[in-house]
Protein backbone atom coordinates (compact mmCIF):
# COMPACT_ATOMS: atom_id res chain seq x y z
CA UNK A 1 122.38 58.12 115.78
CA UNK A 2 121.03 58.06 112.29
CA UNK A 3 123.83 56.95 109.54
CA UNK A 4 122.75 57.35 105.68
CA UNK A 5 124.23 57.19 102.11
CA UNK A 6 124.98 60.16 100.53
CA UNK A 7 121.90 62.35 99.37
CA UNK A 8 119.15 60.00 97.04
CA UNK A 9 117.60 61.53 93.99
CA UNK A 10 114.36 61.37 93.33
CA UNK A 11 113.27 58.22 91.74
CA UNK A 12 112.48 60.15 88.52
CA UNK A 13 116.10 61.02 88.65
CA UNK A 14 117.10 57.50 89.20
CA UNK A 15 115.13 56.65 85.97
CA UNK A 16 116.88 59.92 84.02
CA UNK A 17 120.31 58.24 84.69
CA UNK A 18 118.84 54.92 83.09
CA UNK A 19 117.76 56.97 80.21
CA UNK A 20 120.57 59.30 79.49
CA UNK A 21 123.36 56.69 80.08
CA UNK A 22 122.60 54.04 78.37
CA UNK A 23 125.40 52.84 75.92
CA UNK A 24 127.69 56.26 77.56
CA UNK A 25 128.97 55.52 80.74
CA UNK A 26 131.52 57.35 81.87
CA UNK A 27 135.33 56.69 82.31
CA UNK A 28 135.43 56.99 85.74
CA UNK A 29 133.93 58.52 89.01
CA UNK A 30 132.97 62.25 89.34
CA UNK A 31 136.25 62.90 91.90
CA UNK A 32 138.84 61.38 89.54
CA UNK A 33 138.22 64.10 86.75
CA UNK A 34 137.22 67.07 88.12
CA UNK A 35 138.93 69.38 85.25
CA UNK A 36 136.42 67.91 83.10
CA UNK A 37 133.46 67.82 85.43
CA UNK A 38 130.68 70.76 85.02
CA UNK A 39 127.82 71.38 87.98
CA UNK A 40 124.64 72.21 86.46
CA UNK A 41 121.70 73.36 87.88
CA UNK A 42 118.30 73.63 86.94
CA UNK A 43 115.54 76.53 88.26
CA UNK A 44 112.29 74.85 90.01
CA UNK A 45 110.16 72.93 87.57
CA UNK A 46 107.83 70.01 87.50
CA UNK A 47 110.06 66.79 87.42
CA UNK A 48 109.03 65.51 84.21
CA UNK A 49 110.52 68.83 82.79
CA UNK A 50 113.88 68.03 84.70
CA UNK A 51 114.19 64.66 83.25
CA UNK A 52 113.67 66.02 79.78
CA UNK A 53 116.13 68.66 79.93
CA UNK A 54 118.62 66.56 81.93
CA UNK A 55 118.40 63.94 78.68
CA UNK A 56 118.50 66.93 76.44
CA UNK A 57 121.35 69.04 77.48
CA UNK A 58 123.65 65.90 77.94
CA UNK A 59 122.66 64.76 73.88
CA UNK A 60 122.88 68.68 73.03
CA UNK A 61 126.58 69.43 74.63
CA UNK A 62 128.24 65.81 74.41
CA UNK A 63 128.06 65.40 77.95
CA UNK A 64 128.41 62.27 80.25
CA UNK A 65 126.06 62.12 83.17
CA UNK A 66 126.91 61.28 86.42
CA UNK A 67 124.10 61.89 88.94
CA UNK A 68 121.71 64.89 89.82
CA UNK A 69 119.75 65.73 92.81
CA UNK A 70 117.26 68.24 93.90
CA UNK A 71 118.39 70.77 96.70
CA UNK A 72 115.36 71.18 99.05
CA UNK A 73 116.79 74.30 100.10
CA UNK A 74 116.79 75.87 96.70
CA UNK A 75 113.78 74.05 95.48
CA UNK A 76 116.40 73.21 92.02
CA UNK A 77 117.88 70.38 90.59
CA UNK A 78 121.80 69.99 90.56
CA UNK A 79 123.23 67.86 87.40
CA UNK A 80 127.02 66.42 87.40
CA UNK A 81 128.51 66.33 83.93
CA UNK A 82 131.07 65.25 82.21
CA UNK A 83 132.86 66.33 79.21
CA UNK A 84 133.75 64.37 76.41
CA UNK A 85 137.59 63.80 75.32
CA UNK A 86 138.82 66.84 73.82
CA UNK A 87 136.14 69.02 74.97
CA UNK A 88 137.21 72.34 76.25
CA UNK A 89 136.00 72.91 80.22
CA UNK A 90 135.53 76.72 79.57
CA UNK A 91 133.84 76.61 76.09
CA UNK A 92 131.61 73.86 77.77
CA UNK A 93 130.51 76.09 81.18
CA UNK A 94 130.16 79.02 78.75
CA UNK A 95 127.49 77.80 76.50
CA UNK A 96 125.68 75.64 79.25
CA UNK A 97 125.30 79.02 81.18
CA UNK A 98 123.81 80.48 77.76
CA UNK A 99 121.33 77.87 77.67
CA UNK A 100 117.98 79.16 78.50
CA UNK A 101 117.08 75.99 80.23
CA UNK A 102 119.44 76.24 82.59
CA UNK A 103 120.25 78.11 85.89
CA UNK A 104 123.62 78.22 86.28
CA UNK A 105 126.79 76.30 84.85
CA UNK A 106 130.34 76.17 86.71
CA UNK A 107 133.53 73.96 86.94
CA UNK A 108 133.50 71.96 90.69
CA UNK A 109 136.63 73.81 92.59
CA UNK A 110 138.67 72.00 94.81
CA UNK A 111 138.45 73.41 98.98
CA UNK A 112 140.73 72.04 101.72
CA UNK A 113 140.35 72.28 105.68
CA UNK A 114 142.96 74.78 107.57
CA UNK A 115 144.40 72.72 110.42
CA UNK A 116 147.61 70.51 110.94
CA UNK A 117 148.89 68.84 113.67
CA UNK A 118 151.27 71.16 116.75
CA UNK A 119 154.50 70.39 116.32
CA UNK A 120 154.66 70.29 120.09
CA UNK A 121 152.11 70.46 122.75
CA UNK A 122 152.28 73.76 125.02
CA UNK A 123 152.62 74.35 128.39
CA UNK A 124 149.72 73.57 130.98
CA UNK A 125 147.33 76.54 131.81
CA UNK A 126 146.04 76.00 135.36
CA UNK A 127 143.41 78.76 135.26
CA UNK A 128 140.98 76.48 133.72
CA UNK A 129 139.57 73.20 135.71
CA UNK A 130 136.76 71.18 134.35
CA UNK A 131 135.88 68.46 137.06
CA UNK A 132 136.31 65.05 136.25
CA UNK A 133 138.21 65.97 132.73
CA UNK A 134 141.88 64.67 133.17
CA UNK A 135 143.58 66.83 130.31
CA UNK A 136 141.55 70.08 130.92
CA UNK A 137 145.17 71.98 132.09
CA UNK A 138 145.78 71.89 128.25
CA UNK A 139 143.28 73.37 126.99
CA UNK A 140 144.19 76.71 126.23
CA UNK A 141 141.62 77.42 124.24
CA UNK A 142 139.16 77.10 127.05
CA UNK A 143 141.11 79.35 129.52
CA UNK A 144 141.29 82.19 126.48
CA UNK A 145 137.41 81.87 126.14
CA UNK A 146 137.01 80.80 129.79
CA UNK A 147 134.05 78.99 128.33
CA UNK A 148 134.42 76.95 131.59
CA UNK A 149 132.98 80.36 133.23
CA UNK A 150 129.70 80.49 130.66
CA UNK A 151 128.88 76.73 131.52
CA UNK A 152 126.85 78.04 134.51
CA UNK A 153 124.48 79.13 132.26
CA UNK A 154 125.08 77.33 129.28
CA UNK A 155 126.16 74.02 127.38
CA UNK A 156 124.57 73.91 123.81
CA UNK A 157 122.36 71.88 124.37
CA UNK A 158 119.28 71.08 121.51
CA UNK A 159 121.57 73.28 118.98
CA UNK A 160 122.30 71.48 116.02
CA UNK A 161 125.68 71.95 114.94
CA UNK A 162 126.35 70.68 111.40
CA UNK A 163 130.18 69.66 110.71
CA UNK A 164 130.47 69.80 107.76
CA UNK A 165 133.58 68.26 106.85
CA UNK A 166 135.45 64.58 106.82
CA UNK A 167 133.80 62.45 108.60
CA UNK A 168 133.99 62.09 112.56
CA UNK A 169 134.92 58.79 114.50
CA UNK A 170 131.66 58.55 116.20
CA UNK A 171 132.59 56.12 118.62
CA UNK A 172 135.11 58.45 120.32
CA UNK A 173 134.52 57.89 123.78
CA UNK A 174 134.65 61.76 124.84
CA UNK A 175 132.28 62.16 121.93
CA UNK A 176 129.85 59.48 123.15
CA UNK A 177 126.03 60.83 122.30
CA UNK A 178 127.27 63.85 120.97
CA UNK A 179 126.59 62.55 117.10
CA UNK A 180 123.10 62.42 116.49
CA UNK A 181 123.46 62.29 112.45
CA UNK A 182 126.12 61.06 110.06
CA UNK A 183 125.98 61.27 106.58
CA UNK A 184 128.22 60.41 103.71
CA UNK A 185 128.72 62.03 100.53
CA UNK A 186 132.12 60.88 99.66
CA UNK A 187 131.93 57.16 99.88
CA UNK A 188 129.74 54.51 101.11
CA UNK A 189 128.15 54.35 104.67
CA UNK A 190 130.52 54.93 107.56
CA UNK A 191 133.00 52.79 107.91
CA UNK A 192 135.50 55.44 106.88
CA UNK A 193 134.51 58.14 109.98
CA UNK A 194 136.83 56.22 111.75
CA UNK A 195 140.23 57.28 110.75
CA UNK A 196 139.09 61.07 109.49
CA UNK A 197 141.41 62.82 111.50
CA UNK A 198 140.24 66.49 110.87
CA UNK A 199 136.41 66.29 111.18
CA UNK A 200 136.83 64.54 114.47
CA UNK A 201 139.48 67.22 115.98
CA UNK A 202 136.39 69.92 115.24
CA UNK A 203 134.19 67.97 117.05
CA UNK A 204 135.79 67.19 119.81
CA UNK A 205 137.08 71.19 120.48
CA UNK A 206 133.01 72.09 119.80
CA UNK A 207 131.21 69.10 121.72
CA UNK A 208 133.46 66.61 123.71
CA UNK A 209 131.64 65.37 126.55
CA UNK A 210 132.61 67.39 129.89
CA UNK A 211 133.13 65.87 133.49
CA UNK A 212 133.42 62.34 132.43
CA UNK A 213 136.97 61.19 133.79
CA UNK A 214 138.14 61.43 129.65
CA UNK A 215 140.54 63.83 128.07
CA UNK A 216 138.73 67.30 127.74
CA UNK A 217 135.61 69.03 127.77
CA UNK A 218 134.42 70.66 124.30
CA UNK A 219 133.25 74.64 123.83
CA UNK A 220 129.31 73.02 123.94
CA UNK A 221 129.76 69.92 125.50
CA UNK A 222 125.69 69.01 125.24
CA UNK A 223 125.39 70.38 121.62
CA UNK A 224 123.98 67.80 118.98
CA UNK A 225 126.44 67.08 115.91
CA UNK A 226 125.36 66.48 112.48
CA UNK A 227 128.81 64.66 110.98
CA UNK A 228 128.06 65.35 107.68
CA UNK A 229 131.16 63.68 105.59
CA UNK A 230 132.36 66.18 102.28
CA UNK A 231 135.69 66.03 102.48
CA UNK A 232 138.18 63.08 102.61
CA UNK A 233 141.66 62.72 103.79
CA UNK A 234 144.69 62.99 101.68
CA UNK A 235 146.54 59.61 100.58
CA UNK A 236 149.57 60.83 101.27
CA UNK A 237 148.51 62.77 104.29
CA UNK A 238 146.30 61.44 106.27
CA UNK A 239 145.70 64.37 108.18
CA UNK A 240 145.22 66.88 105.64
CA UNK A 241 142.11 66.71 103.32
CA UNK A 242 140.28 68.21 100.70
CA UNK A 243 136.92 68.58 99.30
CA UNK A 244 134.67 69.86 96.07
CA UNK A 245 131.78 71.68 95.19
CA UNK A 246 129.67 68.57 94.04
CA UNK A 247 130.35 67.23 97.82
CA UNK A 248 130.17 70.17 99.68
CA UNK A 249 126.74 71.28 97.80
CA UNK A 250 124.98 68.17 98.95
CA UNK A 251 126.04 68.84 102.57
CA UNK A 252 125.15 71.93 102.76
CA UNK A 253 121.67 71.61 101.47
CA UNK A 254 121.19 68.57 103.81
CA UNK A 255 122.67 70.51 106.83
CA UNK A 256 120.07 73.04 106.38
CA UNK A 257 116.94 70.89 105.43
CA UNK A 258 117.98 68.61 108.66
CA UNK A 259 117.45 71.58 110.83
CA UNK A 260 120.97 72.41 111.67
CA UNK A 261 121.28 75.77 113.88
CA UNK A 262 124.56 76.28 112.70
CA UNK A 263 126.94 74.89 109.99
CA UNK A 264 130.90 74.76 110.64
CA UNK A 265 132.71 75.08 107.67
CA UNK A 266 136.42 75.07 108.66
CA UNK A 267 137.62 74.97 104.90
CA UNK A 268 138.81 77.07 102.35
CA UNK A 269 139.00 77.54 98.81
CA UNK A 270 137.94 79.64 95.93
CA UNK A 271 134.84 81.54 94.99
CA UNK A 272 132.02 79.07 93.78
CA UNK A 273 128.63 80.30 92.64
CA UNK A 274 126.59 77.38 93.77
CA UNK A 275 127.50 77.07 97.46
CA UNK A 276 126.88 80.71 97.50
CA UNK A 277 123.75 80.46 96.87
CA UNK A 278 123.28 77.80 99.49
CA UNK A 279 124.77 79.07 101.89
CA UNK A 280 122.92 82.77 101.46
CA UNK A 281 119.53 80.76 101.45
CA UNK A 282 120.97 79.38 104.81
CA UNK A 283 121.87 82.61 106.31
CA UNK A 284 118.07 83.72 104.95
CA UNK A 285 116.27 80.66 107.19
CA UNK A 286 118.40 82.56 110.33
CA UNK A 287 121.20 79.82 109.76
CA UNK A 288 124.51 80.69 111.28
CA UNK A 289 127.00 80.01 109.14
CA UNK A 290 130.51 80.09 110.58
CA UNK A 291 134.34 79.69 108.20
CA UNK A 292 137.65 78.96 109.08
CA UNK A 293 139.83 82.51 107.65
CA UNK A 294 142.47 81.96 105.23
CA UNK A 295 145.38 83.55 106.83
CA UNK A 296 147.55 83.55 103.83
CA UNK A 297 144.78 85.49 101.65
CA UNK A 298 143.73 89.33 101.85
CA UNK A 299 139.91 88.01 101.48
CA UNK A 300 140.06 85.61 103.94
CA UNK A 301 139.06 82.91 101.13
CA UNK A 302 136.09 81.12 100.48
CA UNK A 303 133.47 80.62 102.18
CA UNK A 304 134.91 83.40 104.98
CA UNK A 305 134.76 85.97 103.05
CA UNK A 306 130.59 85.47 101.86
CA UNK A 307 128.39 88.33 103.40
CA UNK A 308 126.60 86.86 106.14
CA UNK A 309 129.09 84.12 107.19
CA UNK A 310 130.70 84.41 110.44
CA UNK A 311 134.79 84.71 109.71
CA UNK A 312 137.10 83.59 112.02
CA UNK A 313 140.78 84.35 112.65
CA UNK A 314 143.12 82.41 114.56
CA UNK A 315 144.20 85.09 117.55
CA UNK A 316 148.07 84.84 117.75
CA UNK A 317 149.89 83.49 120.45
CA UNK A 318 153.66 83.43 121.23
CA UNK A 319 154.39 85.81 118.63
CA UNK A 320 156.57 89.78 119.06
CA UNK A 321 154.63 92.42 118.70
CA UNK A 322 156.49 93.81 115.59
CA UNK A 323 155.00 90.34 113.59
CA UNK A 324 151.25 90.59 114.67
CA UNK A 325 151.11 94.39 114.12
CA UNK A 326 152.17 93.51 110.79
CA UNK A 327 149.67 90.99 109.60
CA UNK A 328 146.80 92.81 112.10
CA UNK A 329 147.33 96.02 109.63
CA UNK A 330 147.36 94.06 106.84
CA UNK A 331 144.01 91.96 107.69
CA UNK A 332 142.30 95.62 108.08
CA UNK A 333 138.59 95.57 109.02
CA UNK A 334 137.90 92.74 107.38
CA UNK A 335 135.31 92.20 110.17
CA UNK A 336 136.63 88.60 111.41
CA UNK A 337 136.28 87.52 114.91
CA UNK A 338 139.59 85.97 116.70
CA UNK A 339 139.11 82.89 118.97
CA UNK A 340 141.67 79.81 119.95
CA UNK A 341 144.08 78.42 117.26
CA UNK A 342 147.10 77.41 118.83
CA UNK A 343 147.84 74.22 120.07
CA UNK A 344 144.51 73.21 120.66
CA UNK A 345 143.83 70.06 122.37
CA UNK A 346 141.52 67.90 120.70
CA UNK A 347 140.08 64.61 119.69
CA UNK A 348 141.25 62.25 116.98
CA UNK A 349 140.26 58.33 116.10
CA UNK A 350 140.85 55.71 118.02
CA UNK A 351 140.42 57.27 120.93
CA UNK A 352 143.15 59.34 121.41
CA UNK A 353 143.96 63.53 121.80
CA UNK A 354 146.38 65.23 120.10
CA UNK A 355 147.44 69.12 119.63
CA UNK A 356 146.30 71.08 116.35
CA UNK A 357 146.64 74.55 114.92
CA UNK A 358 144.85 76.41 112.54
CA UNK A 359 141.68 78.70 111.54
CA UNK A 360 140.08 75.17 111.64
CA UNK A 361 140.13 75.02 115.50
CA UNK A 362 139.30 78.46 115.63
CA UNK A 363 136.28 77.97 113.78
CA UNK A 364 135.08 75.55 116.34
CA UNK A 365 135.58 77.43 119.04
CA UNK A 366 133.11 80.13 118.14
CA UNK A 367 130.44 77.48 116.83
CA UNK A 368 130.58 75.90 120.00
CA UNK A 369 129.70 79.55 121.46
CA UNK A 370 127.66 79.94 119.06
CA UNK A 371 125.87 76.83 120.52
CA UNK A 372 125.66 78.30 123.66
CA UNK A 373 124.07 81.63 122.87
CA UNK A 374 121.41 79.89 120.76
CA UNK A 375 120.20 77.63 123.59
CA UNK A 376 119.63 80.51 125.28
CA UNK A 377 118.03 82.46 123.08
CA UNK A 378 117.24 80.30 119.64
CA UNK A 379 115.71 83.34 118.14
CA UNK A 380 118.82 84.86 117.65
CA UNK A 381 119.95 85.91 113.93
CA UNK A 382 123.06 84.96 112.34
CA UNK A 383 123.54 88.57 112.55
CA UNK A 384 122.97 89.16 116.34
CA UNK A 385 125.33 86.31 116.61
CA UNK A 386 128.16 87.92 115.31
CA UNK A 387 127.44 91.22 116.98
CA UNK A 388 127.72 89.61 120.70
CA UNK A 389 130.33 87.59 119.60
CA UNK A 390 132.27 90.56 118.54
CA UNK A 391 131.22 92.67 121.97
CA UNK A 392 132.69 89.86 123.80
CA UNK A 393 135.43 90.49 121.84
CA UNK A 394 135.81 94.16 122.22
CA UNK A 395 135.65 94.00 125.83
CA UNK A 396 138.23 91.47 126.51
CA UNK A 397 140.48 93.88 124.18
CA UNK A 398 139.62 96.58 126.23
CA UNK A 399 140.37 94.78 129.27
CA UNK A 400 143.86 94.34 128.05
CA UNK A 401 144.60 97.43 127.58
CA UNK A 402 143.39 98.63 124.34
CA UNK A 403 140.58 101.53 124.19
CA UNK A 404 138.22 98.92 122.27
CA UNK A 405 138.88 96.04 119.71
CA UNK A 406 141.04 97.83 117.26
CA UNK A 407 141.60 95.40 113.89
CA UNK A 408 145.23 94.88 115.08
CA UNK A 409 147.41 93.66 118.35
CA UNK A 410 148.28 91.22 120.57
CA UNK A 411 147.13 88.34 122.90
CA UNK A 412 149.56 88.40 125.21
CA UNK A 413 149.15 91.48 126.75
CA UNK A 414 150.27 94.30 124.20
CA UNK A 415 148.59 96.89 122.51
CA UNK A 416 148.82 98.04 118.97
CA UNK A 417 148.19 101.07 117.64
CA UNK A 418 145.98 101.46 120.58
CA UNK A 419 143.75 98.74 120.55
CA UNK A 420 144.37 94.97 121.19
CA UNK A 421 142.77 91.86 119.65
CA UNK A 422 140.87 89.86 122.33
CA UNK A 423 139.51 86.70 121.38
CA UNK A 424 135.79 85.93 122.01
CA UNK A 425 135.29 85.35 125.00
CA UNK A 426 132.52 83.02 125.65
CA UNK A 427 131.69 84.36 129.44
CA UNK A 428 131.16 87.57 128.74
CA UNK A 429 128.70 86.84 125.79
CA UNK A 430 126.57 84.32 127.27
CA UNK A 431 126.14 86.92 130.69
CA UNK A 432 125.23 89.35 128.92
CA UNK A 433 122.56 87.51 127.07
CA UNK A 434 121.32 86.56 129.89
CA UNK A 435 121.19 89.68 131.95
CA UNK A 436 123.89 89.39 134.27
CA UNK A 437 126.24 92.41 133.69
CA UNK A 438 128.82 91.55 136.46
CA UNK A 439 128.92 87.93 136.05
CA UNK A 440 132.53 87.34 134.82
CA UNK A 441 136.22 88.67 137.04
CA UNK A 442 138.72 90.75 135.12
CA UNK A 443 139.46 89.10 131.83
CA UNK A 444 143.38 89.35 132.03
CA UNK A 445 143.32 85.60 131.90
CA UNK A 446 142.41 86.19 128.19
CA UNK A 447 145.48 86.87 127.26
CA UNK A 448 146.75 83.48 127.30
């Protein structure tokens, strides 16, 4: 596995920050102040160009500088600022974007992941038995997806799946050679993977090792994991964490330059210009981009609701009919898929399991599929993805009932408004990518 420090500027840049500091430092680091932080980024241009305008537009708008790199993936240079005491945010973004040397200007927004810990773990589901896996029976997830089923022709493996997100405890032992890549662009080195509780959950429901006498089998258990660190955990909660446009930026465009396959964002947060771009230039290279859904907004949030990126819902579980029919009108055709995020078994540090829920796990869940239709056929778009993901889908609604996958219903069986939500079901996709019509029984077991 290959561990580095977060992204390195070009030496020219290393020589700007000589240059345009000196006798200015600033009063402390870039995460500390963020409401007087600016992201700035250059359009492509000879590096000697770069360094002058980096020098200039710091002098020119009473900036501090922090650090800038160039994003391979855009071919640009991104510059951290920041302001001055007494300097207004707004005014500052406003006349940086008028500045004809420069590409874009915007405040660094704040994004935070979408899972917490179950309150209490559910009941077994015996439909679902992975050999040599002692906690399988909990996995509900699986036994919704029957991913189990789709491991006779597939398991992921070569697809690059970038996490991006805390860090992961790479040294999990049902993650053991799954993390081929860890890099850090919150802190220094490693060390801190270890106790990131959130980035290590995701991996274990997309990758953890199946068969191997430990704890549970993930979605792609042979997919390779790019633990690329952005976001960091809460003091104050250890499990919940947050993370920033200067962080996330720097992941993304690494993800992609890598040669991840697909990047799992389960996060949410506002609108923000610059990973838009980045992640549309991802989408471009044939990049699947997959976000955790914000349940509690009409868009889905940021970066779910991006043309391009793959959306997922958490399909509900448990809940009466009246309540789902409710928030299943509400949500529209907003195009999201559904998949597993209930009390989902997964992996946290130290070696241990423990039950989540959240869009966060759903996410995973339909990376790791993700995984597995790419390995079988890598020249598959982001697009095509999301169009067999979402057949999968429509026929395990159908085979609950429904006349098709309606954008409202129930998991467990009922039907709204005449169709049901199924979630992807990862048997039915991979078959029929691989020619086998009749390869999957019923799909009632969906439903739980």
């Amino acid at each position: 596995m290959r561990h580095a420090a977060p992204g390195r500027p070009a030496v020219v840049l290393l020589l700007v920050a000589l240059a345009a500091c000196a006798g200015r430092q600033p009063p402390t680091t870039p995460r500390a102040i963020h409401s007087k932080q600016v992201l700035v980024v250059l359009p492509p241009a000879p590096p000697p160009v770069w360094e002058r305008y980096i020098i200039e537009l710091a002098a020119e708008h009473r900036l501090y500088y922090y650090r800038a790199w160039q994003m391979e993936s855009l071919g640009e240079v991104c510059i951290v600022y920041g302001l001055q005491p007494g300097e207004s945010l707004r005014r500052t973004v406003a006349r940086l974007a008028a500045d004809p040397r420069v590409e874009s200007a915007q405040e660094i927004q704040t994004f935070e992941v979408l899972a917490d810990r179950a309150p209490s773990p559910p009941a077994p589901s015996p439909a679902v038995v992975h050999g040599g896996d002692p906690y399988a029976h909990l996995q509900q997830g699986a036994a919704a997806m029957r991913f189990d089923l789709a491991h006779r022709w597939a398991t992921g493996r070569g697809v690059t799946v970038a996490v991006i997100d805390t860090g992961i405890d790479v040294g999990h032992p049902d993650l053991d050679g799954r993390v081929v890549r860890a890099d850090n662009f919150v802190d220094r080195g490693t060390h801190s993977f270890t106790s990131d509780v959130h980035g290590t959950a995701v991996a274990g429901v997309l990758a953890a090792v199946e068969g191997n006498g430990i704890g549970i089998a993930g979605v792609a258990p042979e997919a390779r994991i790019h633990a690329l660190k952005a976001c960091w955990p809460l003091p104050e909660d250890g499990d919940r964490a947050v993370c920033d446009s200067y962080t996330l930026a720097q992941a993304v465009d690494r993800a992609v330059t890598a040669g991840a396959r697909i990047l799992n964002l389960s996060l949410s947060g506002p609108g923000d210009a610059l990973l838009a771009r980045l992640l549309g230039a991802a989408i471009a290279r044939g990049v699947a981009v997959v976000a955790a859904a914000d349940e509690s907004r009409a868009d889905l949030g940021f970066p779910a609701s991006l043309a391009g990126v793959i959306a997922v819902r958490v399909a509900p579980r448990g809940e009466p009919t009246e309540a789902v029919a409710e928030r299943a009108a509400a949500a529209g055709g907003d195009g999201a898929l559904y998949a597993p995020g209930v009390d989902v078994l997964s992996t946290v540090p130290g070696g241990g399991y423990d039950f989540f829920s959240g869009s966060s796990m759903a996410a995973a869940h339909v990376s790791g599929l993700a995984a597995l239709l790419l390995e079988r056929q890598p020249r598959l778009t982001p697009a095509e993805l999301a169009h067999r993901m979402a057949a999968s889908e429509n026929r395990a609604a159908a085979a609950m009932g429904g006349e098709g996958a309606a954008p409202g219903g129930v998991v467990d069986g009922g039907v709204v408004d005449g169709g049901a939500v199924g979630v992807v079901d990862a048997c039915t996709a991979v078959s029929d990518l691989v020619g086998i019509r009749d390869g999957c029984p019923a799909a009632d077991r969906l439903t739980r």
